[in-house]
N, C-alpha and C. Protein backbone atom coordinates (compact mmCIF):
# COMPACT_ATOMS: atom_id res chain seq x y z
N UNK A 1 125.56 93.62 91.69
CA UNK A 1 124.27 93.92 91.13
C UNK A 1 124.40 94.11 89.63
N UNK A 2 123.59 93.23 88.86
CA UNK A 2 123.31 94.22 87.43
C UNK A 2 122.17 95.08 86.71
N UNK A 3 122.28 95.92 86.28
CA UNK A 3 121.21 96.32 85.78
C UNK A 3 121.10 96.40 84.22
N UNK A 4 120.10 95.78 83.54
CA UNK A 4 119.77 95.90 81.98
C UNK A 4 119.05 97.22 81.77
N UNK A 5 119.53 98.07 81.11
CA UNK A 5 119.14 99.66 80.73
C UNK A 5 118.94 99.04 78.79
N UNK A 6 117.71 99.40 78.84
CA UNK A 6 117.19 99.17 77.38
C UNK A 6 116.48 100.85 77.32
N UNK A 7 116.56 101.30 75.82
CA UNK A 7 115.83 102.30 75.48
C UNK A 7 115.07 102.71 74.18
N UNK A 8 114.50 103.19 73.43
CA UNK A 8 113.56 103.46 72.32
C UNK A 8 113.74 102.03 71.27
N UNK A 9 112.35 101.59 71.70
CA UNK A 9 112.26 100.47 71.33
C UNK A 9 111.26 100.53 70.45
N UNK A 10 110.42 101.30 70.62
CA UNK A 10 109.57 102.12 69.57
C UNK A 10 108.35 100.87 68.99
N UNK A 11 107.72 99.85 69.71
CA UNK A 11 106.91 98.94 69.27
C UNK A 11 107.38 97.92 68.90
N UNK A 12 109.11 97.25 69.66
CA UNK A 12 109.63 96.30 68.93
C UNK A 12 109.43 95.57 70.25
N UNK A 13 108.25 94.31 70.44
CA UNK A 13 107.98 93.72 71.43
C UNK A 13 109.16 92.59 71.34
N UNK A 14 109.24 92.09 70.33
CA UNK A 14 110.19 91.12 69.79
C UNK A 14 111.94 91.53 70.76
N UNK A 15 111.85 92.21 70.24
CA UNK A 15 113.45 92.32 70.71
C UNK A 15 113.51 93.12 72.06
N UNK A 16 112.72 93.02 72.90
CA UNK A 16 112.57 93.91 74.12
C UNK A 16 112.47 92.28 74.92
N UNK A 17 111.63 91.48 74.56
CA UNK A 17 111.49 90.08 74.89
C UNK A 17 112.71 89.84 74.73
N UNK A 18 113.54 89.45 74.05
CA UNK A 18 114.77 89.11 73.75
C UNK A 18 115.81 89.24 74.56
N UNK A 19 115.83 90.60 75.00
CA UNK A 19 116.97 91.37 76.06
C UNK A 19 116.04 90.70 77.38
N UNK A 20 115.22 90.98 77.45
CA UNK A 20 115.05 90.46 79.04
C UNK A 20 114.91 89.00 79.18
N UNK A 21 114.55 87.97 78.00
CA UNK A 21 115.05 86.66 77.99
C UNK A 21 116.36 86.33 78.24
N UNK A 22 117.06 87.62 77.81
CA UNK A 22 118.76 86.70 77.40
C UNK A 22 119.59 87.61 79.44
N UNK A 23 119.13 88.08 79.88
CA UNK A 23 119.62 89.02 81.32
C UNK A 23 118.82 88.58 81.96
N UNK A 24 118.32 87.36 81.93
CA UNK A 24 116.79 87.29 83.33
C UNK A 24 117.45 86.49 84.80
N UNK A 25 119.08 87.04 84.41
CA UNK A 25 119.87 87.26 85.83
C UNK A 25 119.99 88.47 86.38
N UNK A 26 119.42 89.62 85.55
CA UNK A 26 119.63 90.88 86.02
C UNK A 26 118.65 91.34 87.26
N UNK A 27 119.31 92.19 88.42
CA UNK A 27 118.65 92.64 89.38
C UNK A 27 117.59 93.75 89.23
N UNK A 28 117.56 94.30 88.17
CA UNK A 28 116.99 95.49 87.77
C UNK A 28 117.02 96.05 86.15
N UNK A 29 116.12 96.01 85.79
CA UNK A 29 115.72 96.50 84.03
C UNK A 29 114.69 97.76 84.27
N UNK A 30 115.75 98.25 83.40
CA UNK A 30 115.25 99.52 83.37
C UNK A 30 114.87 99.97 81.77
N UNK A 31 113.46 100.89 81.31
CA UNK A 31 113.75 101.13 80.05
C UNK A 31 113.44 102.82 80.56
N UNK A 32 114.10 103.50 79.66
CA UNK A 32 114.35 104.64 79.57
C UNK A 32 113.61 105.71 78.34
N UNK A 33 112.43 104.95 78.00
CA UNK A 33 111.41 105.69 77.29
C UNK A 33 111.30 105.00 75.89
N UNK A 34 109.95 105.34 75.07
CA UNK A 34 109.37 105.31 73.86
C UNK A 34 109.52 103.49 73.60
N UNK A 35 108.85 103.44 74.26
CA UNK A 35 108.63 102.07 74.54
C UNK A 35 107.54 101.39 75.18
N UNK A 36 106.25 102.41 75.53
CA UNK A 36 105.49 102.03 76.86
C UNK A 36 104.80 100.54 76.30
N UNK A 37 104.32 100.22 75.51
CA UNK A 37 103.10 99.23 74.96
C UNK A 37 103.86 98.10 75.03
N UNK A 38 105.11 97.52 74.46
CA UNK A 38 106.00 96.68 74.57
C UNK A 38 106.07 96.29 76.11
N UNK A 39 106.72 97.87 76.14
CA UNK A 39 107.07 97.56 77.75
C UNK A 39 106.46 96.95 78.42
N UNK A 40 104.73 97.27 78.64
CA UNK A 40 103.85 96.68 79.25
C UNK A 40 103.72 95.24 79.15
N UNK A 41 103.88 94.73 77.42
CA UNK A 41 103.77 93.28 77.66
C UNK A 41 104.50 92.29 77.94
N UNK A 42 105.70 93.19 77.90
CA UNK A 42 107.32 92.04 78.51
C UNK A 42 106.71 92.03 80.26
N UNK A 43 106.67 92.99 80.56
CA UNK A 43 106.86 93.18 81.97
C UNK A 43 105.42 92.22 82.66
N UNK A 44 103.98 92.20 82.08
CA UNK A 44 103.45 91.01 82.44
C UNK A 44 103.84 89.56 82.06
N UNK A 45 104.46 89.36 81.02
CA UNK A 45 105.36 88.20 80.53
C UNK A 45 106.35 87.77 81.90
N UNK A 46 106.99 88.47 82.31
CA UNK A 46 108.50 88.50 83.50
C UNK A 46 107.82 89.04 84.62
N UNK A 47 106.42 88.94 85.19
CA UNK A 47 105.78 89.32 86.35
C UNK A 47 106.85 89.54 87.42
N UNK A 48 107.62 88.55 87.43
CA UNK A 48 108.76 88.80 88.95
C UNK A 48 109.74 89.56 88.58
N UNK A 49 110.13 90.03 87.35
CA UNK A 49 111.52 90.69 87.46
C UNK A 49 111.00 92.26 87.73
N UNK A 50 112.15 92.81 88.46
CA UNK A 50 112.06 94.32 88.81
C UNK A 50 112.09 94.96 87.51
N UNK A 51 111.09 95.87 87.02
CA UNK A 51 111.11 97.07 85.87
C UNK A 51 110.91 98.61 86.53
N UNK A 52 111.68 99.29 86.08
CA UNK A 52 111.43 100.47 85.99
C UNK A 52 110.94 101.61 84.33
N UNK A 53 110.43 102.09 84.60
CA UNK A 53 110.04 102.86 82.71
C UNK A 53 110.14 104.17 83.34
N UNK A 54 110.64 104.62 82.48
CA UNK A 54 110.51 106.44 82.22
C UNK A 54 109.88 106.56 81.33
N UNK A 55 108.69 107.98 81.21
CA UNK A 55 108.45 108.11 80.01
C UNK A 55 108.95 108.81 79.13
N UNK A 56 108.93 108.22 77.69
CA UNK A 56 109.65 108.97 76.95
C UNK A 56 108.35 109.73 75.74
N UNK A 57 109.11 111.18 74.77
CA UNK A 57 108.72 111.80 74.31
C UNK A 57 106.99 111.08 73.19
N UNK A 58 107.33 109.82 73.41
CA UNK A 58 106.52 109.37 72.19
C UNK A 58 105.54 108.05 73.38
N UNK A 59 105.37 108.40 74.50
CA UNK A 59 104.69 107.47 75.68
C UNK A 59 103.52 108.61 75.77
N UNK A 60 102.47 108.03 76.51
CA UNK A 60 101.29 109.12 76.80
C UNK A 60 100.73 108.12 77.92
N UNK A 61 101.08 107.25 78.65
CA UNK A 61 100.62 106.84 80.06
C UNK A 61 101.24 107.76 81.00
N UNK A 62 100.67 107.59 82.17
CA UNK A 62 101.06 108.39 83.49
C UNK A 62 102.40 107.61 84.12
N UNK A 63 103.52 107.55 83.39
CA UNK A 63 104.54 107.41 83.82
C UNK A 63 105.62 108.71 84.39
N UNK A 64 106.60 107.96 85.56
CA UNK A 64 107.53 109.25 85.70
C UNK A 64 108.40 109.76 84.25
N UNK A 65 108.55 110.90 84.32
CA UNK A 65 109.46 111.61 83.01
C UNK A 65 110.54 111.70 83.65
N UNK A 66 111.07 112.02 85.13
CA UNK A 66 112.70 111.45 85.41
C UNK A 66 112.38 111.23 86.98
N UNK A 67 113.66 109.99 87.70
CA UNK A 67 113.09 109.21 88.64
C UNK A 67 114.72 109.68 89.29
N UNK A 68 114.76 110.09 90.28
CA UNK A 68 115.96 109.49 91.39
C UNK A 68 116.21 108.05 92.08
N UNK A 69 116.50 107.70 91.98
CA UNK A 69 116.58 106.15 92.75
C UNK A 69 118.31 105.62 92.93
N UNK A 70 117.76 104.56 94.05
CA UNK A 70 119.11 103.87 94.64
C UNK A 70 119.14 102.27 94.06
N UNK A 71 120.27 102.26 93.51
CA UNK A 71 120.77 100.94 93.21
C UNK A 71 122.04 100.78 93.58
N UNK A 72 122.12 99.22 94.74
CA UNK A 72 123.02 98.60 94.56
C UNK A 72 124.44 99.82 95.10
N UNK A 73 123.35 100.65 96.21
CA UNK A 73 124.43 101.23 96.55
C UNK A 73 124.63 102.22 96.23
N UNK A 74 124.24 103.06 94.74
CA UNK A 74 124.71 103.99 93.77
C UNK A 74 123.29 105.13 93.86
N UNK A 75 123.34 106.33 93.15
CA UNK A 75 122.01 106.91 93.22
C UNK A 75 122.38 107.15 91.76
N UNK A 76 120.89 107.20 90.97
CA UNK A 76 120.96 107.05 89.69
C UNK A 76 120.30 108.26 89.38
N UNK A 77 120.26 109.02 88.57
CA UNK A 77 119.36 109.83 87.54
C UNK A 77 118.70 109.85 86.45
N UNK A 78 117.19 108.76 86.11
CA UNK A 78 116.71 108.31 85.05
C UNK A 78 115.88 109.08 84.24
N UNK A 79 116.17 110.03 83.02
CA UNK A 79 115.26 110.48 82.01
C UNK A 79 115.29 109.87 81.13
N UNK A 80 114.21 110.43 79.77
CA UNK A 80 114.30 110.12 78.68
C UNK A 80 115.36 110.72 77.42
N UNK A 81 115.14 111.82 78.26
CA UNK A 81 116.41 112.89 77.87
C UNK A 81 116.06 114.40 76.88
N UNK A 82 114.93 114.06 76.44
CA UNK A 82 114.39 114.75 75.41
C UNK A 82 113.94 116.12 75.83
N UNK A 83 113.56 116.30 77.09
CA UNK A 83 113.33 117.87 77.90
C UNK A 83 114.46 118.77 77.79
N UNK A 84 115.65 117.96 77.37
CA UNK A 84 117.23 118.62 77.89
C UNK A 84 117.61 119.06 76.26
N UNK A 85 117.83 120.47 75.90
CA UNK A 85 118.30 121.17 74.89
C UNK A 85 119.67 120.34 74.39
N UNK A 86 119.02 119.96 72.81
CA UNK A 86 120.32 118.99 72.46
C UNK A 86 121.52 119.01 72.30
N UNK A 87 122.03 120.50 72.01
CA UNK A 87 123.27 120.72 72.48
C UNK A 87 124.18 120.82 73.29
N UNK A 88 123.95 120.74 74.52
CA UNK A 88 123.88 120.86 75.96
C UNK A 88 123.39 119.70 76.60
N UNK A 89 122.81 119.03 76.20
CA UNK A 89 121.82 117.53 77.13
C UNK A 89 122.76 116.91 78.39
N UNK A 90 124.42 116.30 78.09
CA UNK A 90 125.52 115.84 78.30
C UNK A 90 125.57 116.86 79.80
N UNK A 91 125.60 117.78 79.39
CA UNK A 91 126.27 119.15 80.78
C UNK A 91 124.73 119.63 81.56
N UNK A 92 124.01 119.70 80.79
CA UNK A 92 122.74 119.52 81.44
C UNK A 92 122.33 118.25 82.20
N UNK A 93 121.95 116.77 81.68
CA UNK A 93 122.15 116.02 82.48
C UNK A 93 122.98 115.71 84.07
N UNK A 94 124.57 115.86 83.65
CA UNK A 94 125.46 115.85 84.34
C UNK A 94 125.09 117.08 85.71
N UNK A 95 124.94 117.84 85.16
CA UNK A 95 124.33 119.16 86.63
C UNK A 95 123.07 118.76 87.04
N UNK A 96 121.97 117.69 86.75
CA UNK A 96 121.45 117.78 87.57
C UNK A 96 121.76 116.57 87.96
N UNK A 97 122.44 115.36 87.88
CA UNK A 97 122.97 114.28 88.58
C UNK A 97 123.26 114.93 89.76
N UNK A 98 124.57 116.03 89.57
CA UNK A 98 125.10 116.55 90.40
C UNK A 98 124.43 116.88 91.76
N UNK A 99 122.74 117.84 91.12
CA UNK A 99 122.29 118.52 92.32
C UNK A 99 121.73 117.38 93.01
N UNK A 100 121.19 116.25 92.39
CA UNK A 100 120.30 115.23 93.39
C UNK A 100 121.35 114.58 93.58
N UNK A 101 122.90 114.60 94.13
CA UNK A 101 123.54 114.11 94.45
C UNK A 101 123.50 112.31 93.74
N UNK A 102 123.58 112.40 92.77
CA UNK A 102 123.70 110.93 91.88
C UNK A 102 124.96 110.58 91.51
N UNK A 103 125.13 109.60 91.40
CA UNK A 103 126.62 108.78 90.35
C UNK A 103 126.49 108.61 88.92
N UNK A 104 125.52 108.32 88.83
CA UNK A 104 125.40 108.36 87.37
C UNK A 104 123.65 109.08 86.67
N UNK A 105 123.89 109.05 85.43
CA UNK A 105 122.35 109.96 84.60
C UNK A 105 122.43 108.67 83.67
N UNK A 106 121.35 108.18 83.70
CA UNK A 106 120.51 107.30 82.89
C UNK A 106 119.89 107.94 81.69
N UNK A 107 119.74 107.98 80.14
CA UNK A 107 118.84 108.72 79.33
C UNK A 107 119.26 107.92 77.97
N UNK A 108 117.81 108.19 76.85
CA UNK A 108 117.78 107.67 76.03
C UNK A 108 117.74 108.87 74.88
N UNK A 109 116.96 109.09 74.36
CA UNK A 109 116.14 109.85 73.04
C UNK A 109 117.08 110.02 71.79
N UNK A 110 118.03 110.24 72.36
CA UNK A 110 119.31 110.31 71.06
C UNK A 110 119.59 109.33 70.12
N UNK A 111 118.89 108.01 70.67
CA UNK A 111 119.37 106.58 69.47
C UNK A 111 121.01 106.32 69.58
N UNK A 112 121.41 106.67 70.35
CA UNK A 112 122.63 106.94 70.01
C UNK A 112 123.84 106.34 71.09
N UNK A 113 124.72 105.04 71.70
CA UNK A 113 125.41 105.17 72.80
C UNK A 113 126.05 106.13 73.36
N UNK A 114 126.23 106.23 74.58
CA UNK A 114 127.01 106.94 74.97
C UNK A 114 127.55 106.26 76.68
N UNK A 115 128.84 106.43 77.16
CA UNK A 115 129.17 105.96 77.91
C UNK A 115 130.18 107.32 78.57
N UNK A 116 130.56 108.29 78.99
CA UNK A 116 131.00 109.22 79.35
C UNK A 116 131.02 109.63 80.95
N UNK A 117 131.99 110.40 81.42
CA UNK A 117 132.11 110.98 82.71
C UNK A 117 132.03 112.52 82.66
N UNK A 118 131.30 113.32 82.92
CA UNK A 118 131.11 114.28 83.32
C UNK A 118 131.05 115.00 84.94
N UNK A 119 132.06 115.73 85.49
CA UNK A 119 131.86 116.15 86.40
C UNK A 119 131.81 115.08 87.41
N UNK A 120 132.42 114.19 87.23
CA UNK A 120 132.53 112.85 87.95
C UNK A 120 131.42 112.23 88.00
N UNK A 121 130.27 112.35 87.52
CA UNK A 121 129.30 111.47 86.73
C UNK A 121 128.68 110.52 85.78
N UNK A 122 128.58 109.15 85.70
CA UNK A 122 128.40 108.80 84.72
C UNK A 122 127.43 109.02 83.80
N UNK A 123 127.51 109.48 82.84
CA UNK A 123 126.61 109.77 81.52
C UNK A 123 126.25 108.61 80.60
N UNK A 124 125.37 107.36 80.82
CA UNK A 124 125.08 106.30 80.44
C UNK A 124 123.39 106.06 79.08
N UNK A 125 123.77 106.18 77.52
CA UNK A 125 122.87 106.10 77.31
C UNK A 125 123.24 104.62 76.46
N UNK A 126 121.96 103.79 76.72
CA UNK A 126 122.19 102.72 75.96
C UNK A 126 121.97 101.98 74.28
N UNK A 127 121.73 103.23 73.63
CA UNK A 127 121.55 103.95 72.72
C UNK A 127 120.35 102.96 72.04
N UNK A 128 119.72 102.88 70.86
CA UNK A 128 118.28 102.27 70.43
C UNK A 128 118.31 100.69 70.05
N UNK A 129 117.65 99.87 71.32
CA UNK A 129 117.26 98.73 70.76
C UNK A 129 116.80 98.54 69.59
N UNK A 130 116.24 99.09 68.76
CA UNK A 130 115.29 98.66 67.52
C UNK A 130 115.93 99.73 66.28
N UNK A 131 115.64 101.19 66.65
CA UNK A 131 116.01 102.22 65.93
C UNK A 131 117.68 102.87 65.42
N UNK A 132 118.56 102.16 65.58
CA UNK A 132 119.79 102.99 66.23
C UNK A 132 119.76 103.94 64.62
N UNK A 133 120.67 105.05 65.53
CA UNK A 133 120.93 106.15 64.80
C UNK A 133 122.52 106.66 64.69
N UNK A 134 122.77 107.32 63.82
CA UNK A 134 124.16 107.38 63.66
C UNK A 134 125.37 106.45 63.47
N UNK A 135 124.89 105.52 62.09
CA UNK A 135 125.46 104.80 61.76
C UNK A 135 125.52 103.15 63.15
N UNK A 136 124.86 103.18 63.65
CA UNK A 136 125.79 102.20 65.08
C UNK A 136 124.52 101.22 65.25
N UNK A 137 125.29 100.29 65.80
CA UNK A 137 124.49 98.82 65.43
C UNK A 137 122.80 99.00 66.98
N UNK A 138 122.40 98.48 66.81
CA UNK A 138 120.82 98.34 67.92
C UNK A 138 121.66 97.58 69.50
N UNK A 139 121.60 98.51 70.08
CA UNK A 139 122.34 97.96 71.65
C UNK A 139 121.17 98.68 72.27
N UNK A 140 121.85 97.43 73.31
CA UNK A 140 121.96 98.30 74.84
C UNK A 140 122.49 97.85 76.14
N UNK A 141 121.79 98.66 77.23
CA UNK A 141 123.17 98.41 78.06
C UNK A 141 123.15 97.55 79.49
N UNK A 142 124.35 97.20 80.03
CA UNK A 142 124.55 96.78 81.27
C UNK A 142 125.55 97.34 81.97
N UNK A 143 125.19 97.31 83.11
CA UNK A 143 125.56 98.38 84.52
C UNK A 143 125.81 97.34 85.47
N UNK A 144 126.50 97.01 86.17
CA UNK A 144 127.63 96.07 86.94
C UNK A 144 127.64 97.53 88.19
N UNK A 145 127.59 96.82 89.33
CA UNK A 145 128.05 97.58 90.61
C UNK A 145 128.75 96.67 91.61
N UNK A 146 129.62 96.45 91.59
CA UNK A 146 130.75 95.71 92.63
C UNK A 146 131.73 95.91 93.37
N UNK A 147 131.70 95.82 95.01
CA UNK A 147 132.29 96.44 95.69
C UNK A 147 132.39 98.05 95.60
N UNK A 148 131.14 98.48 95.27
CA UNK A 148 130.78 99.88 95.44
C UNK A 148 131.40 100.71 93.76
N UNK A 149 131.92 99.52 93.12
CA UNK A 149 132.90 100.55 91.92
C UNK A 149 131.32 99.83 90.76
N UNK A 150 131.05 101.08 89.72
CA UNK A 150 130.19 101.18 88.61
C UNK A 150 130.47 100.71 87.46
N UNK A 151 130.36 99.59 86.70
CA UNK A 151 130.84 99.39 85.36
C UNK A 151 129.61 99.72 84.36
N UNK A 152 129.44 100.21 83.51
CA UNK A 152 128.79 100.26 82.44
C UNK A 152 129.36 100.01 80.92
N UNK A 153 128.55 99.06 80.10
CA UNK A 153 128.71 98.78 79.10
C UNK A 153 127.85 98.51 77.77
N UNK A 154 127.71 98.66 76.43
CA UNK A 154 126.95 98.24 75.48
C UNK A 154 126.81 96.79 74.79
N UNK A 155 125.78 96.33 75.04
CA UNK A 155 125.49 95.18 74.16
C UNK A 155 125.10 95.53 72.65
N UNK A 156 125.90 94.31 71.86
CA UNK A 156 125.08 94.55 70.19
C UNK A 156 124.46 94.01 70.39
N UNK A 157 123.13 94.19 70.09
CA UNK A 157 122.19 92.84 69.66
C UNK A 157 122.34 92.50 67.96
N UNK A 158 122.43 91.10 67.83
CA UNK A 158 122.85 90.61 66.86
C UNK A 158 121.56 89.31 66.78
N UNK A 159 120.50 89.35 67.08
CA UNK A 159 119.68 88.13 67.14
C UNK A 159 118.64 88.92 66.28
């Protein structure tokens, strides 16, 4: 299975099109907030591909703000991330993967990658399609599940 995890895209329809043009082998795209208006028009653009959205801090539709779900075998934990005290977000996330019994925490708001294990959890953010922050180039990510083992990784976008 793969999954395309895109996040704060912040009104960049252009390059949200882009990622799901260039993965439109992926089983599942997920965006992980501040993105809703884009979001909306890729996702009637790609009518058949599976989307999921979280909402994020800067969305105001009636979207979920964090989702449990099963992929490909795995149980995921999807926020935006921004509810979770920023010093702490990482160990916060990670405990509640834990309690809804998940493999990995999905989250964005930071601009920022992150790829980490916590508490035997994966901590997966695919840091800002459009915005990145902290010096680091505009990615995001892909999630590989094969033979039950989890890969996650960052794309640059360079287009």
């Amino acid at each position: 299975m793969k999954i395309t995890v895109i996040s704060d895209t912040h009104g960049d329809f252009e390059t949200l099109y882009r990622i799901v043009e260039l993965n439109k082998d992926s089983d599942q795209f997920i965006h992980l907030g501040d993105g809703e208006y884009e979001f909306r028009d890729v996702q009637s653009v790609f009518y058949d591909k599976p989307f999921i959205f979280i909402k994020g801090n800067n969305d105001w539709d009636n979207h979920p703000q964090n989702l449990v779900t099963d992929l490909g075998g795995k149980k995921f934990y999807l926020c935006h991330g921004h509810r979770f005290e920023r010093g702490r977000m990482k160990e916060f996330l990670a405990a509640t993967a834990v309690a809804n019994g998940c493999d990995a925490a999905l989250f964005g708001h930071t601009h920022i990658p992150c790829i980490e294990y916590e508490n035997g959890v994966l901590l997966f953010n695919p840091g800002s399609a459009s915005l990145p922050r902290g010096g680091n180039e505009p990615t995001y990510g892909i999630i590989t599940i094969e033979n039950g083992i989890l890969n996650a990784r960052h794309i640059t976008i360079d287009f």
